[in-house]
C-alpha atoms as a PDB file:
ATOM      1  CA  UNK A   1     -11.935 -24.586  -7.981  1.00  0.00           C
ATOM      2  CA  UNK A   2     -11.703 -28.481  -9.088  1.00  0.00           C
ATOM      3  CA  UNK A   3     -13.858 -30.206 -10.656  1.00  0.00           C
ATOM      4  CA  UNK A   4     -13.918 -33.841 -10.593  1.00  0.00           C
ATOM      5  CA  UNK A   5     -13.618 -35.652 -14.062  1.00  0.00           C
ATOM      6  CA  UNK A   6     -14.756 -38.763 -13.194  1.00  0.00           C
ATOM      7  CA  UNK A   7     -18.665 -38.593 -14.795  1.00  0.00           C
ATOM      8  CA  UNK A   8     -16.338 -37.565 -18.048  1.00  0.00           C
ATOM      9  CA  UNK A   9     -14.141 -40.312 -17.402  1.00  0.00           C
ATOM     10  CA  UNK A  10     -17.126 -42.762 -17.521  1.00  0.00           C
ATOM     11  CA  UNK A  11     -19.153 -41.006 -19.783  1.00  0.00           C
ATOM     12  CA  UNK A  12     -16.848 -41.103 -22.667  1.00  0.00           C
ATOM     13  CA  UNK A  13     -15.974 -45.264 -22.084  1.00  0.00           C
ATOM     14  CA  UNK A  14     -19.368 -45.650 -21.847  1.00  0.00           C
ATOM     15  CA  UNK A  15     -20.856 -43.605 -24.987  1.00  0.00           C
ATOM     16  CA  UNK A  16     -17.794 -42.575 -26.862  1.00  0.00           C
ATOM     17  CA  UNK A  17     -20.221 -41.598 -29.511  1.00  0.00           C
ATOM     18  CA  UNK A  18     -21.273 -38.963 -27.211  1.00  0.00           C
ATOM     19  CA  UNK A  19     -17.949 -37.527 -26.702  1.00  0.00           C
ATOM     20  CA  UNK A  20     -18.283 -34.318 -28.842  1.00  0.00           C
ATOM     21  CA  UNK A  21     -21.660 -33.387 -26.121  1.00  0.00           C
ATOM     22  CA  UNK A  22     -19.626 -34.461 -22.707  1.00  0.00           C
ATOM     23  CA  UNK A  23     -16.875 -31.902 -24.354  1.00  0.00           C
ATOM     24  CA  UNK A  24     -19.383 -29.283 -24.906  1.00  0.00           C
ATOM     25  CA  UNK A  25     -20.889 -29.640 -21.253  1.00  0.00           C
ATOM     26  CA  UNK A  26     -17.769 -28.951 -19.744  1.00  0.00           C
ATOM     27  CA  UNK A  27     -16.685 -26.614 -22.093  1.00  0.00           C
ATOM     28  CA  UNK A  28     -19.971 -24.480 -21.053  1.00  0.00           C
ATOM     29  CA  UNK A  29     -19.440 -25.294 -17.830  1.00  0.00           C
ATOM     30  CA  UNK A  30     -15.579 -23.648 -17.244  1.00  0.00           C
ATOM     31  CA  UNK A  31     -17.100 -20.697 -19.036  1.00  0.00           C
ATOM     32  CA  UNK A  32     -20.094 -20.028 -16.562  1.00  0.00           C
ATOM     33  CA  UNK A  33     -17.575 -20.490 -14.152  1.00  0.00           C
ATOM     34  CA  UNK A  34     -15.177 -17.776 -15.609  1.00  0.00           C
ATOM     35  CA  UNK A  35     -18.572 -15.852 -15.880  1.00  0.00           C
ATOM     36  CA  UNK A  36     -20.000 -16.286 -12.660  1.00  0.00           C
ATOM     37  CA  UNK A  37     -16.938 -17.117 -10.119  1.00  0.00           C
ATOM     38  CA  UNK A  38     -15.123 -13.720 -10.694  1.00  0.00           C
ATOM     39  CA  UNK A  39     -13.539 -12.079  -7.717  1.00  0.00           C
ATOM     40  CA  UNK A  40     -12.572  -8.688  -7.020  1.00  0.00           C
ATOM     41  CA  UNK A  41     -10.507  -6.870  -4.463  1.00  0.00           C
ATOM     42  CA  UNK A  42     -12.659  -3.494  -3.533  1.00  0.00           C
ATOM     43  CA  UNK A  43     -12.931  -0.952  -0.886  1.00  0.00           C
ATOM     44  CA  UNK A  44     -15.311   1.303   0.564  1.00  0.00           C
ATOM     45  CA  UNK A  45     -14.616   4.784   0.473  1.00  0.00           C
ATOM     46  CA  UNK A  46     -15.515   8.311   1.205  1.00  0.00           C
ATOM     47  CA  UNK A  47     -14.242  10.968  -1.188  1.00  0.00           C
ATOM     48  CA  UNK A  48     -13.389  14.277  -0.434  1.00  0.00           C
ATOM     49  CA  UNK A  49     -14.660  17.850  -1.621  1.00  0.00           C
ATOM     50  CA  UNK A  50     -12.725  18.478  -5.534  1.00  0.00           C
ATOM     51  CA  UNK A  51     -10.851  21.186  -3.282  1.00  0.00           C
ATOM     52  CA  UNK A  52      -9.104  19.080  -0.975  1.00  0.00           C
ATOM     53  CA  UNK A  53      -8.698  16.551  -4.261  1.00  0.00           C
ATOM     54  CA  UNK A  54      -6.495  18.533  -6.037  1.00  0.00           C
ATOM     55  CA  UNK A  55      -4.612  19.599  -3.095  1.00  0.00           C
ATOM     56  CA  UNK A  56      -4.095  16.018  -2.568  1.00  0.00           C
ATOM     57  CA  UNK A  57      -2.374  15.459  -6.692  1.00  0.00           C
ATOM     58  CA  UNK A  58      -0.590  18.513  -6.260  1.00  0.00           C
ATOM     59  CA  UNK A  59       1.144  17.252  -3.150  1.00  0.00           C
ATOM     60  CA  UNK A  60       1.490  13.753  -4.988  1.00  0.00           C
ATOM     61  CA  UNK A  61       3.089  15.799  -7.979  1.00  0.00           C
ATOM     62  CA  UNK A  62       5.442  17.118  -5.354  1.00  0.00           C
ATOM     63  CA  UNK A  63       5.973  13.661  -3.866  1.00  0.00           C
ATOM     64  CA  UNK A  64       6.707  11.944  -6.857  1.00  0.00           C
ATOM     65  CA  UNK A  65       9.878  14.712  -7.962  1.00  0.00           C
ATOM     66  CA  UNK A  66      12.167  13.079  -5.682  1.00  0.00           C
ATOM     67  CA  UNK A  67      10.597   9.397  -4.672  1.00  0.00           C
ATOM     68  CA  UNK A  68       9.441   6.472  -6.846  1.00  0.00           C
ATOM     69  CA  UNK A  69       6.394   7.345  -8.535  1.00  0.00           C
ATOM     70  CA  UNK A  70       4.231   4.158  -7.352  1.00  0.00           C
ATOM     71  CA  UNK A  71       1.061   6.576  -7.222  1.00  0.00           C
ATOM     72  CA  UNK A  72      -0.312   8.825  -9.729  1.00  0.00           C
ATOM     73  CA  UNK A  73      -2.863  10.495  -7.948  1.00  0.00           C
ATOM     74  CA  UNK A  74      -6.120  11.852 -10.661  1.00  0.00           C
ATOM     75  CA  UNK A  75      -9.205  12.571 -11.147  1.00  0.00           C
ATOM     76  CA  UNK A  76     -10.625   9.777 -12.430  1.00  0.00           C
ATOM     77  CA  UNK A  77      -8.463   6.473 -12.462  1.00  0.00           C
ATOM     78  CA  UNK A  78      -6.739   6.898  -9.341  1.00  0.00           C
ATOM     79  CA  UNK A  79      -9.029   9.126  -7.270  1.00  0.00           C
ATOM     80  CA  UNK A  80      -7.683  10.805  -3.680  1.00  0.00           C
ATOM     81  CA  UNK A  81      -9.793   8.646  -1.014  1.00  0.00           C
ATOM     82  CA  UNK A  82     -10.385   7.885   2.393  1.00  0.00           C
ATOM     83  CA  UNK A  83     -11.154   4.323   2.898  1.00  0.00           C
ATOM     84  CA  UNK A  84     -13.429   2.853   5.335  1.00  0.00           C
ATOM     85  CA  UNK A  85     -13.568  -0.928   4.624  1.00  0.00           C
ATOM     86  CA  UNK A  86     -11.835  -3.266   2.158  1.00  0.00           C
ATOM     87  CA  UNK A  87     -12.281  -6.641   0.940  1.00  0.00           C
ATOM     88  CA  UNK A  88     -12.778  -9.219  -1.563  1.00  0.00           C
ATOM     89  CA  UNK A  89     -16.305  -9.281  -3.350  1.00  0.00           C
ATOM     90  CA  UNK A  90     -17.486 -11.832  -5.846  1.00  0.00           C
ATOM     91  CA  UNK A  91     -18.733  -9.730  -8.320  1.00  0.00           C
ATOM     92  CA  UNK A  92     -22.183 -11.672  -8.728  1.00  0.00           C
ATOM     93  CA  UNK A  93     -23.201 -10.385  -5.494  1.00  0.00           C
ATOM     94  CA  UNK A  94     -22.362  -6.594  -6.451  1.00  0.00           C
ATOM     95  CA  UNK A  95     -26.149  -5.838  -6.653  1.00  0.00           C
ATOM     96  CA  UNK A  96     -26.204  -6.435  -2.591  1.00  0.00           C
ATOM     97  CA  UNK A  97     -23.371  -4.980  -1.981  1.00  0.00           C
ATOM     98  CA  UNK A  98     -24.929  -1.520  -3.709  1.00  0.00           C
ATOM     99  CA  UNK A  99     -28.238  -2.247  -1.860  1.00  0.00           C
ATOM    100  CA  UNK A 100     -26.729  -2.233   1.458  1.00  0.00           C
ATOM    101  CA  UNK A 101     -24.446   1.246   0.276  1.00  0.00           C
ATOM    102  CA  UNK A 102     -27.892   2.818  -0.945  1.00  0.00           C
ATOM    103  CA  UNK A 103     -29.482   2.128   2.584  1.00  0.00           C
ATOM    104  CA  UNK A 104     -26.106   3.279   4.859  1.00  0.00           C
ATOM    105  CA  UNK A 105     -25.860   6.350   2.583  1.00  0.00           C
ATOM    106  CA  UNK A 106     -29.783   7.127   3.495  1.00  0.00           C
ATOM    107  CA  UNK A 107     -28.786   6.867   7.358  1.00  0.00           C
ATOM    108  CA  UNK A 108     -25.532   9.396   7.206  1.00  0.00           C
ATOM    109  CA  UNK A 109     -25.739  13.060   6.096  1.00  0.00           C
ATOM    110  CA  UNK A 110     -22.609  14.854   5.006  1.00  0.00           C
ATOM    111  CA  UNK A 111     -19.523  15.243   7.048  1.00  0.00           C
ATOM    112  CA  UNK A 112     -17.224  18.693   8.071  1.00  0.00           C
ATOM    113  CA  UNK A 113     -13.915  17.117   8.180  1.00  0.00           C
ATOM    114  CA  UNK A 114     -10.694  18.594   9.214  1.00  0.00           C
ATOM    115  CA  UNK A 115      -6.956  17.910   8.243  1.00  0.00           C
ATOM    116  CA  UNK A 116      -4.879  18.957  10.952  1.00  0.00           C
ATOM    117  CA  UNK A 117      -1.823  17.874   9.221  1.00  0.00           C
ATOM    118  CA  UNK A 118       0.470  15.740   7.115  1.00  0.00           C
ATOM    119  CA  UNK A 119       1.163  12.628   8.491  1.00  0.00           C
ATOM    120  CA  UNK A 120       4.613  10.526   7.721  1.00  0.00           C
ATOM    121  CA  UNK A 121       4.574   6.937   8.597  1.00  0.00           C
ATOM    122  CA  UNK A 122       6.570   3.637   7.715  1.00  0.00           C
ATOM    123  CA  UNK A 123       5.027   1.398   6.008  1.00  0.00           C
ATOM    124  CA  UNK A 124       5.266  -3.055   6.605  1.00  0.00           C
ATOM    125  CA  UNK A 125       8.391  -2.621   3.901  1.00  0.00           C
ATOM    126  CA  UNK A 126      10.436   0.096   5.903  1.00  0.00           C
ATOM    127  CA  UNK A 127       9.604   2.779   3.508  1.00  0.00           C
ATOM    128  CA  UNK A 128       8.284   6.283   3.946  1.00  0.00           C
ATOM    129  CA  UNK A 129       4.540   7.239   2.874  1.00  0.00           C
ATOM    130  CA  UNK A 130       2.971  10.810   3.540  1.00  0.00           C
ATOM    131  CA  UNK A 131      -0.822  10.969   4.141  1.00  0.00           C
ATOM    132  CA  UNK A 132      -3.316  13.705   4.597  1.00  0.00           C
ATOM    133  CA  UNK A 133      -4.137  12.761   8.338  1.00  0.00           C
ATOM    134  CA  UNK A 134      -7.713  13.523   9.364  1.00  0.00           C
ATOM    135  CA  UNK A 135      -8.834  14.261  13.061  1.00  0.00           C
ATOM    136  CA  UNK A 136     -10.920  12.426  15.021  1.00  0.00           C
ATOM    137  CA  UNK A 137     -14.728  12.527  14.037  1.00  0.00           C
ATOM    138  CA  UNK A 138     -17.390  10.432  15.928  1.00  0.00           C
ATOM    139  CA  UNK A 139     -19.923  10.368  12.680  1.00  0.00           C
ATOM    140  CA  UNK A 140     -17.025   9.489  10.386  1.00  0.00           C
ATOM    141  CA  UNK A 141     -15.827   6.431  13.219  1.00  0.00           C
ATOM    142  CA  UNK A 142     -19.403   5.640  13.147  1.00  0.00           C
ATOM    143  CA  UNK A 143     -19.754   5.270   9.497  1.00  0.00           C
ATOM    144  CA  UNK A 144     -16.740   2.942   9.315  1.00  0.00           C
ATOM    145  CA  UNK A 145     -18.382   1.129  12.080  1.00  0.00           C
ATOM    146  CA  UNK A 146     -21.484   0.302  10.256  1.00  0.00           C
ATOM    147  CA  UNK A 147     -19.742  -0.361   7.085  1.00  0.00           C
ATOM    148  CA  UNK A 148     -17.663  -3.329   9.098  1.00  0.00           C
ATOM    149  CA  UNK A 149     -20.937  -4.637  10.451  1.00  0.00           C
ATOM    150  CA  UNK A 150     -23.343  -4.469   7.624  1.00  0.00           C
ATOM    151  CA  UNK A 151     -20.649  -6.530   4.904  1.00  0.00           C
ATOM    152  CA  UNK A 152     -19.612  -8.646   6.920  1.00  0.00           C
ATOM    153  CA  UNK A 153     -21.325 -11.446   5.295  1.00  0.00           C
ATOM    154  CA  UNK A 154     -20.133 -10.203   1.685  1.00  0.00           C
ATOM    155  CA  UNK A 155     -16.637  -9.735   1.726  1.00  0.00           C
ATOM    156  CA  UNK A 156     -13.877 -12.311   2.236  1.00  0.00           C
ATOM    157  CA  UNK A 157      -9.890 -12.989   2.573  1.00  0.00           C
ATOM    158  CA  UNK A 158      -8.007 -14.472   0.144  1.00  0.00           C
ATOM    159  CA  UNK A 159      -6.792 -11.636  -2.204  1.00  0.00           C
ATOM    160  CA  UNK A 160      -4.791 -12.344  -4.850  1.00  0.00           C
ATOM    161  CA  UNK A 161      -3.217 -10.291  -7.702  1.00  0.00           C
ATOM    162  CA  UNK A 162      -5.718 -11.417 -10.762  1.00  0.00           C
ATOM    163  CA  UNK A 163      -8.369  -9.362  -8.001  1.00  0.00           C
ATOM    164  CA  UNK A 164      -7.042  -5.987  -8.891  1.00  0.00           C
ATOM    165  CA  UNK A 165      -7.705  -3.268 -11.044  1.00  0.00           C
ATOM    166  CA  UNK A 166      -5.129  -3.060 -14.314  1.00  0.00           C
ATOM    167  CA  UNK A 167      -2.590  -4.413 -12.700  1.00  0.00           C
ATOM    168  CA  UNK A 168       0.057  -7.304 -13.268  1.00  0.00           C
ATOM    169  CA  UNK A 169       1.814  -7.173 -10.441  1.00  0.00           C
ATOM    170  CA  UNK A 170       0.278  -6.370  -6.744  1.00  0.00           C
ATOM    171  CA  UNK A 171       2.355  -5.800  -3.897  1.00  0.00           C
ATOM    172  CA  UNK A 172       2.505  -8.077  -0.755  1.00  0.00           C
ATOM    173  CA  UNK A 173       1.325  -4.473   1.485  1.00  0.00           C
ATOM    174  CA  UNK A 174      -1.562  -4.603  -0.978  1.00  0.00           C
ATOM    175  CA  UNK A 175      -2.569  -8.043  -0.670  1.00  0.00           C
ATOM    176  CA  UNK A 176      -2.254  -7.624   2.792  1.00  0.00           C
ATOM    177  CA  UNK A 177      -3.964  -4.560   3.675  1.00  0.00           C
ATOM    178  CA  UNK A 178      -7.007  -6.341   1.722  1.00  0.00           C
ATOM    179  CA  UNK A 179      -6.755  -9.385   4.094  1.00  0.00           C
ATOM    180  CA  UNK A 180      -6.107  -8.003   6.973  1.00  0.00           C
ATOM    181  CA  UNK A 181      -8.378  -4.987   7.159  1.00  0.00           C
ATOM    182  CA  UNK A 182     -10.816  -6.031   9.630  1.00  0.00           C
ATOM    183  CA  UNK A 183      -8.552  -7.798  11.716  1.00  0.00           C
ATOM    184  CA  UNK A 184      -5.545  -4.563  12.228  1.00  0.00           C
ATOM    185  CA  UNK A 185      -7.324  -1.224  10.476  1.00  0.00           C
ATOM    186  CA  UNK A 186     -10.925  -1.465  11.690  1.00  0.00           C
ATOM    187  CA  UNK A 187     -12.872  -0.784  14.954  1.00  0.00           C
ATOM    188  CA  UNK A 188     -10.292   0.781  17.439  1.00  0.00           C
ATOM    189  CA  UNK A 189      -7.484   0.665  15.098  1.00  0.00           C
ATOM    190  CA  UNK A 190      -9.088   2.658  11.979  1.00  0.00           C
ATOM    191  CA  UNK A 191      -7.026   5.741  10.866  1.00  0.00           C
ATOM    192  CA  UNK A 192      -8.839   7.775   8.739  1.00  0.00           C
ATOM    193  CA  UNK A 193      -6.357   9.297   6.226  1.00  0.00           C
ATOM    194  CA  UNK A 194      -6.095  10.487   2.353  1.00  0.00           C
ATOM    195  CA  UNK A 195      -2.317   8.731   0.765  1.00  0.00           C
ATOM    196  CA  UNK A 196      -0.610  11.216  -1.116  1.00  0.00           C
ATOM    197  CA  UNK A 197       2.491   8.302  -1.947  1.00  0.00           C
ATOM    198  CA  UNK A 198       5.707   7.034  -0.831  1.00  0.00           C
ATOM    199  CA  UNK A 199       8.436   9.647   0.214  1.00  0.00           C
ATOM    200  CA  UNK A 200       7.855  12.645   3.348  1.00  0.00           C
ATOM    201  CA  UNK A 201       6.772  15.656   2.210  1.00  0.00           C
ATOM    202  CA  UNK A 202       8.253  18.920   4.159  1.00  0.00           C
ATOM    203  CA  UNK A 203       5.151  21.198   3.941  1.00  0.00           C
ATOM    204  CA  UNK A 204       2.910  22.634   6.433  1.00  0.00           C
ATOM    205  CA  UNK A 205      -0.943  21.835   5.467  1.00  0.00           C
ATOM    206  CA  UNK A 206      -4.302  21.638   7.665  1.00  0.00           C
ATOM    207  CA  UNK A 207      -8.394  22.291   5.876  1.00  0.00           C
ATOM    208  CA  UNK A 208     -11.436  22.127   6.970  1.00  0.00           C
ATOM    209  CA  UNK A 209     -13.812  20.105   4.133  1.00  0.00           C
ATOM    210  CA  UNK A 210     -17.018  18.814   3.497  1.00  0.00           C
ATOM    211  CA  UNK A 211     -17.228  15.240   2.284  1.00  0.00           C
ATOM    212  CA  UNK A 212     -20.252  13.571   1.192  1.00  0.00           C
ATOM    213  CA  UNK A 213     -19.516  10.897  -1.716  1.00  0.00           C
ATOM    214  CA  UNK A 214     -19.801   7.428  -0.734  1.00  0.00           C
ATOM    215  CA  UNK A 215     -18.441   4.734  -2.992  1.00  0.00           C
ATOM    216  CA  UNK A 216     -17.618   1.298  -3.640  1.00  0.00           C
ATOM    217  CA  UNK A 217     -14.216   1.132  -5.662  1.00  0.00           C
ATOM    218  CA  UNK A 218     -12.609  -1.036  -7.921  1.00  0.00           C
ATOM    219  CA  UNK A 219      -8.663  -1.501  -6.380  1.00  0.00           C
ATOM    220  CA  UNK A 220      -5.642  -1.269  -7.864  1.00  0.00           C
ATOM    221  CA  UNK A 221      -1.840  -1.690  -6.517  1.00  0.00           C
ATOM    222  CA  UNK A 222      -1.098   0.703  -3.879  1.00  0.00           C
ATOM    223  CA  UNK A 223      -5.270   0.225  -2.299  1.00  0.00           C
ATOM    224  CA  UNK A 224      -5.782   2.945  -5.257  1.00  0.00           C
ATOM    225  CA  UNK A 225      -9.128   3.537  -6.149  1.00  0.00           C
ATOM    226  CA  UNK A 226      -9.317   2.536  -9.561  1.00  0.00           C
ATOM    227  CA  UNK A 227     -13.013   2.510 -10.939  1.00  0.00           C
ATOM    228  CA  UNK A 228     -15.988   3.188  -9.301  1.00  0.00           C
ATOM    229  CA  UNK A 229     -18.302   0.292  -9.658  1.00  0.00           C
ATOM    230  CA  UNK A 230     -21.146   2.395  -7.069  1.00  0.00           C
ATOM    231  CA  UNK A 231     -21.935   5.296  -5.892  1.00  0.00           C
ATOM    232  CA  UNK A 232     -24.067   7.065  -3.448  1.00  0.00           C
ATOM    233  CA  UNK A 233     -24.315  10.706  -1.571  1.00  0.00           C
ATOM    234  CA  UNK A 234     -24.849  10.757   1.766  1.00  0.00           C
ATOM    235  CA  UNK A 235     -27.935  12.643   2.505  1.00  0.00           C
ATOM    236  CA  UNK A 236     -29.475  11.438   6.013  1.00  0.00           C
END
């Protein structure tokens, strides 16, 4: 954001014996900006049953023996997820944003969803990445659905590292994933899936679960779920 200097400019030729209060206007003025202008990169996610959870860090355990260990799959900093929707969200509107995940949650009672299998697919960089692929499911499309619709109006593009959870440095996939959710992973093209990491994993694996913890997450590198900022159960 800019600000223009000018009324500074003038003030301080003007009045230079009110220099020492123009200073301390715009010195409370950057901060309520660095207070009230912070943007985050989040996404939308439902979790699944503590089962299926640690099946999903065991297979990341197995992943990361023989392929770079960009995820760490846990219980509580970088929590197995399927996401729904993604974007950025200025943090001053996160009371709205939990509003609107209170009332969807009310509207949607827990899902039985199945794994089939382990998917393998390449990512935008060329690399490998193995994924708990789940199958079709009409109330879990129509979930994602509403979630598109109803933020809309809350979350934008422009992603940038600074937007992420705990981390320095944020991939161009990650960025990217973030910006162009709506436009090439929603609607039509939404694949429902749990990321176990990068590397294929030779192992034969298909559940039945029930999921029913909705959440808005905190991202890190990697679309991780980092922190969860709110949560709801689905109970509908």
């Amino acid at each position: 954001m800019q600000i223009s200097l000018k009324f500074y400019n003038h003030y301080s030729f003007a009045n230079a014996g009110a220099m020492p209060l123009a200073r301390a206007y715009f010195y409370d003025l950057g901060l309520w900006i660095l207070v009230h202008m912070k943007k985050i990169a989040i996404d939308i996610v439902l979790f699944p049953s503590e089962e299926i959870r640690d099946v999903a860090i065991e297979l990341n355990r197995k992943l990361r023996e023989n392929n770079p260990p960009k995820i760490t799959l846990d219980t509580e900093s970088v929590m197995p997820h399927i996401s729904l929707t993604m974007g950025v969200l200025d943090e001053e509107r996160l009371s709205e944003a939990a509003e609107i995940l209170k009332n969807i949650a009310a509207d949607f009672g827990a899902m039985e969803l199945e794994i089939p299998e382990i998917a393998v697919k390449t990512s935008s960089s060329g690399k490998k990445m193995s994924s708990l692929q789940l199958a079709d499911h009409p109330e879990l499309q129509q979930l994602h659905n509403r979630l598109v619709q109803d933020y809309t109006f809350l979350l934008e593009k422009g992603a940038s590292p600074e937007m992420f959870h705990s981390s320095p440095e944020v991939s161009e996939s990650s960025l990217s994933w973030v910006d162009d959710y709506l436009g090439k992973h929603s609607g039509e093209n939404f694949w429902p899936h749990i990321t176990l990491g990068a590397g294929e994993l030779a192992v034969n694996f298909a559940a039945k679960f029930t999921a029913s913890r909705l959440a808005l997450c905190h991202l890190g590198d990697h679309c991780t779920c980092r922190e969860i900022l709110v949560e709801e159960i689905l109970k509908g």
